[in-house]
PDB file of N, CA and C in Angstrom:
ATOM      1  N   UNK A   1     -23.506 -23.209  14.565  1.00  0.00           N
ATOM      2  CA  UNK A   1     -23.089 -21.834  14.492  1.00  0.00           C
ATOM      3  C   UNK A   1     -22.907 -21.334  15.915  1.00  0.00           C
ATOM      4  N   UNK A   2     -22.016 -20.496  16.002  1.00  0.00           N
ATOM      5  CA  UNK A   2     -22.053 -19.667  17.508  1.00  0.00           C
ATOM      6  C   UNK A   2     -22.466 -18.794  17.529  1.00  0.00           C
ATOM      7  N   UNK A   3     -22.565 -18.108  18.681  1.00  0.00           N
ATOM      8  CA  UNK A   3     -23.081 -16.612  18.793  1.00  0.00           C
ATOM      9  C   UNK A   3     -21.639 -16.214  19.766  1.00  0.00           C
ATOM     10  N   UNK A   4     -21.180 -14.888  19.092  1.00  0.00           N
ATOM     11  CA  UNK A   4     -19.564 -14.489  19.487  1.00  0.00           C
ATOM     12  C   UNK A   4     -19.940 -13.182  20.312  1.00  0.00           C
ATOM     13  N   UNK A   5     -19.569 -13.199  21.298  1.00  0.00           N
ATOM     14  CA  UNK A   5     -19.760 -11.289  21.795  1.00  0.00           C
ATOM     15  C   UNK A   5     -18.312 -11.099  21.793  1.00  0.00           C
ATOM     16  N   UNK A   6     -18.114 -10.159  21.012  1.00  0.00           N
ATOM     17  CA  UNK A   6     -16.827  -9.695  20.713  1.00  0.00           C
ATOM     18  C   UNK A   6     -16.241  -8.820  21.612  1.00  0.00           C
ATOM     19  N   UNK A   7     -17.045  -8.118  22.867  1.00  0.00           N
ATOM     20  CA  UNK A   7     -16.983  -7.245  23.716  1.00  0.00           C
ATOM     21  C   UNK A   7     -16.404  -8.217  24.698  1.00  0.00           C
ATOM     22  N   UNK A   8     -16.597  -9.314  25.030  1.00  0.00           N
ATOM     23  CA  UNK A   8     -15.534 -10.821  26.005  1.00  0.00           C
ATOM     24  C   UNK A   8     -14.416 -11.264  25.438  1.00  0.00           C
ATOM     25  N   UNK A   9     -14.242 -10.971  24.456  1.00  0.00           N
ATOM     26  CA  UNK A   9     -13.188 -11.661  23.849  1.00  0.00           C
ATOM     27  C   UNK A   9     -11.873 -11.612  24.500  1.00  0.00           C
ATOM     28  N   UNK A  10     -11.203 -12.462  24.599  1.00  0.00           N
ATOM     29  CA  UNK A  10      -9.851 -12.299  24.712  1.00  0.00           C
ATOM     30  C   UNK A  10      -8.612 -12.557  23.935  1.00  0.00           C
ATOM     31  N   UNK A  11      -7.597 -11.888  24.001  1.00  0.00           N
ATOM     32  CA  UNK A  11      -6.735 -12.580  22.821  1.00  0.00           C
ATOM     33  C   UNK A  11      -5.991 -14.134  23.762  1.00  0.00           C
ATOM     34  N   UNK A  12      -5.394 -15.057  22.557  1.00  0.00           N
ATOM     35  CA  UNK A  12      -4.851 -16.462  23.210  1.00  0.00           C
ATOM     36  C   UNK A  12      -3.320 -15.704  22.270  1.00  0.00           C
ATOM     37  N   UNK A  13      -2.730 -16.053  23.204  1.00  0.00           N
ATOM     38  CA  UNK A  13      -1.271 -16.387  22.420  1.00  0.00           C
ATOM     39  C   UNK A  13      -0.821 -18.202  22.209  1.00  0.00           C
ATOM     40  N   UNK A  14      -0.420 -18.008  21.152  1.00  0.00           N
ATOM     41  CA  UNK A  14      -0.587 -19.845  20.676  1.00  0.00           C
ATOM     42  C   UNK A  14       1.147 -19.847  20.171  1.00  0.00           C
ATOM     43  N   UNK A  15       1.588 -21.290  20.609  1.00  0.00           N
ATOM     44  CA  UNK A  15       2.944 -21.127  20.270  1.00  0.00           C
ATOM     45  C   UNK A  15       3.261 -21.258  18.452  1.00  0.00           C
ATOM     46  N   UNK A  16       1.887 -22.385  18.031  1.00  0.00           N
ATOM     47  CA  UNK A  16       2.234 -22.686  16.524  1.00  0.00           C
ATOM     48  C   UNK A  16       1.371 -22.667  15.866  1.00  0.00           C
ATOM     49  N   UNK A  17       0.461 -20.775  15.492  1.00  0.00           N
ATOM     50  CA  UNK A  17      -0.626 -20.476  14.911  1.00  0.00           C
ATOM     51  C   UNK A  17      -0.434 -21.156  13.468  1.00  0.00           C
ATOM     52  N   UNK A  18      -1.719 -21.526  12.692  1.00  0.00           N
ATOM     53  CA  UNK A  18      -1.821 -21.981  11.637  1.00  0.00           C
ATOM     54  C   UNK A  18      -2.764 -21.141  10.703  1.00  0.00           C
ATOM     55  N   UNK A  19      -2.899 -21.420   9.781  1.00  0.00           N
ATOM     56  CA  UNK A  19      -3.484 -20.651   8.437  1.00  0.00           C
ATOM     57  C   UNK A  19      -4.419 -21.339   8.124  1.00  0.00           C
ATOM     58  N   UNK A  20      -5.785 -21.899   8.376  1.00  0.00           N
ATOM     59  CA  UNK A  20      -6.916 -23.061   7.813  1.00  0.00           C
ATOM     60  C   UNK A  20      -7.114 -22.827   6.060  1.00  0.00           C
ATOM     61  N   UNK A  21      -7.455 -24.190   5.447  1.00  0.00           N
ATOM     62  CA  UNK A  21      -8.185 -23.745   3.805  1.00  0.00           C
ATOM     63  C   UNK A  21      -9.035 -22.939   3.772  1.00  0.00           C
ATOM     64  N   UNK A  22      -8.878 -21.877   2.427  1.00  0.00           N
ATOM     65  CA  UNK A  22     -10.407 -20.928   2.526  1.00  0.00           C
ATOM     66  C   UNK A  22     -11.730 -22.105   1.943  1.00  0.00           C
ATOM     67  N   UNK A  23     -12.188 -21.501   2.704  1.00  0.00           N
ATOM     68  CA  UNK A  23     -13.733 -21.966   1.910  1.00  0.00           C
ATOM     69  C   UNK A  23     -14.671 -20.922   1.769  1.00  0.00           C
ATOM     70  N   UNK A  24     -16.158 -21.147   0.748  1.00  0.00           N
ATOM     71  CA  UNK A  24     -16.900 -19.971   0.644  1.00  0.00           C
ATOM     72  C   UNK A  24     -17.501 -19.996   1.516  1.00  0.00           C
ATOM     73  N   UNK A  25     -18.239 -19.019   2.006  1.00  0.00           N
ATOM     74  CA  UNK A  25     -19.364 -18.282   2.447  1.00  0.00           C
ATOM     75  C   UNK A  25     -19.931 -17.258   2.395  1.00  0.00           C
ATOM     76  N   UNK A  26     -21.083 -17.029   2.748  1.00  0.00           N
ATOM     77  CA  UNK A  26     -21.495 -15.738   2.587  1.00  0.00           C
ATOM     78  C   UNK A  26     -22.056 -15.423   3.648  1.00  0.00           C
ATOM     79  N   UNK A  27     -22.924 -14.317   3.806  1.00  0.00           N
ATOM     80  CA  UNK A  27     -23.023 -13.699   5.336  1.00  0.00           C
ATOM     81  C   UNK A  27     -24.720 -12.931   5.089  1.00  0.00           C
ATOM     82  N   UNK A  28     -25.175 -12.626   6.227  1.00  0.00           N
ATOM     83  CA  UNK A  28     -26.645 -11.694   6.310  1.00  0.00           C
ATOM     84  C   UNK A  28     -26.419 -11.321   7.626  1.00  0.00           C
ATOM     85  N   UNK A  29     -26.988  -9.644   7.781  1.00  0.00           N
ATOM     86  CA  UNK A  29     -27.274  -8.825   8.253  1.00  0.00           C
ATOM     87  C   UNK A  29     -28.519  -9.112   9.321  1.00  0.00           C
ATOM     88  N   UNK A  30     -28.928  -8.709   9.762  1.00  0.00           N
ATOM     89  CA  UNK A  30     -30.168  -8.712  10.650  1.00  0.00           C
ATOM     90  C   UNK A  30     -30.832  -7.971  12.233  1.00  0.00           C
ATOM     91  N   UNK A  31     -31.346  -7.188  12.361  1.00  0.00           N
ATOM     92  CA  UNK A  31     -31.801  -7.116  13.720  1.00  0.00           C
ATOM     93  C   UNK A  31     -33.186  -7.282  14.493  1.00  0.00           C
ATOM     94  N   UNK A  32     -32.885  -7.724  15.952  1.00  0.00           N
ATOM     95  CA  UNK A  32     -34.059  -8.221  16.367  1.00  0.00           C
ATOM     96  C   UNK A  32     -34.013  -7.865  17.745  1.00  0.00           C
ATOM     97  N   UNK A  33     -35.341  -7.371  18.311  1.00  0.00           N
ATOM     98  CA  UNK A  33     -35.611  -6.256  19.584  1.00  0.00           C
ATOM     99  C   UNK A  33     -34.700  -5.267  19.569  1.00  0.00           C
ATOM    100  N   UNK A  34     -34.275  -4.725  18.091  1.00  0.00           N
ATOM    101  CA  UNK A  34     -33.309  -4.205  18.298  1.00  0.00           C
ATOM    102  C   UNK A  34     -31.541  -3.787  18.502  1.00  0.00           C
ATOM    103  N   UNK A  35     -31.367  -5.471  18.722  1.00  0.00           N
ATOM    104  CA  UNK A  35     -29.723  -5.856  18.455  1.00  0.00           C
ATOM    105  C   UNK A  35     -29.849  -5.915  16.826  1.00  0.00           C
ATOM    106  N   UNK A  36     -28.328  -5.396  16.447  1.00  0.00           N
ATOM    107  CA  UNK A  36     -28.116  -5.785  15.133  1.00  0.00           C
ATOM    108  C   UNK A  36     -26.969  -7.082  15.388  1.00  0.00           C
ATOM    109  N   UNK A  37     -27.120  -7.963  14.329  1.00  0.00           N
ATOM    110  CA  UNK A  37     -26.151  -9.246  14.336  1.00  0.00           C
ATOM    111  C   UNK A  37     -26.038  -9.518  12.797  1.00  0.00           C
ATOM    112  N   UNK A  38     -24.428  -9.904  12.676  1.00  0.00           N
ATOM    113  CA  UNK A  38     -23.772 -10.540  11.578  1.00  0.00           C
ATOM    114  C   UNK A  38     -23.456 -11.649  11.797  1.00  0.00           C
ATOM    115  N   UNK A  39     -24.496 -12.178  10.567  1.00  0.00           N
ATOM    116  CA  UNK A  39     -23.982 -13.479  10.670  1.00  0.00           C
ATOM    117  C   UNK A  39     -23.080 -14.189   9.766  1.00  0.00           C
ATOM    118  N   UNK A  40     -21.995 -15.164  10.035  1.00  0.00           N
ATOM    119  CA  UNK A  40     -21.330 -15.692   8.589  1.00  0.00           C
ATOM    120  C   UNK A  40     -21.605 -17.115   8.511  1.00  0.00           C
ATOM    121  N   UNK A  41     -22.402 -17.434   7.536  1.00  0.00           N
ATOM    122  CA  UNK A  41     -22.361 -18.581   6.760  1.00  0.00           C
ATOM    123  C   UNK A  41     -21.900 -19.607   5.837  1.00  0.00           C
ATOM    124  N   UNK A  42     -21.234 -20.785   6.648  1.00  0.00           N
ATOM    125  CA  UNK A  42     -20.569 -21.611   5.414  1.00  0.00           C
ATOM    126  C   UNK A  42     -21.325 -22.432   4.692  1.00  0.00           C
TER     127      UNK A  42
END
């Protein structure tokens, strides 16, 4: 699993974006010292 800071992010421009298979997952909530974090689980 990663840990994403979405506040670094950058966008990529890609010449030949693709569409991946869905698969399930589900996700949990959580905070700790105070950060809240989402997590998604496959």
């Amino acid at each position: 699993m990663a840990r994403v800071n979405v506040f670094k992010m950058e966008r990529i421009e890609k010449e030949r974006p693709t569409v991946q298979a869905e698969v399930t997952s589900g996700y949990t909530s959580f905070e700790i010292d105070g950060e809240k974090y989402f997590q998604i689980d496959m």
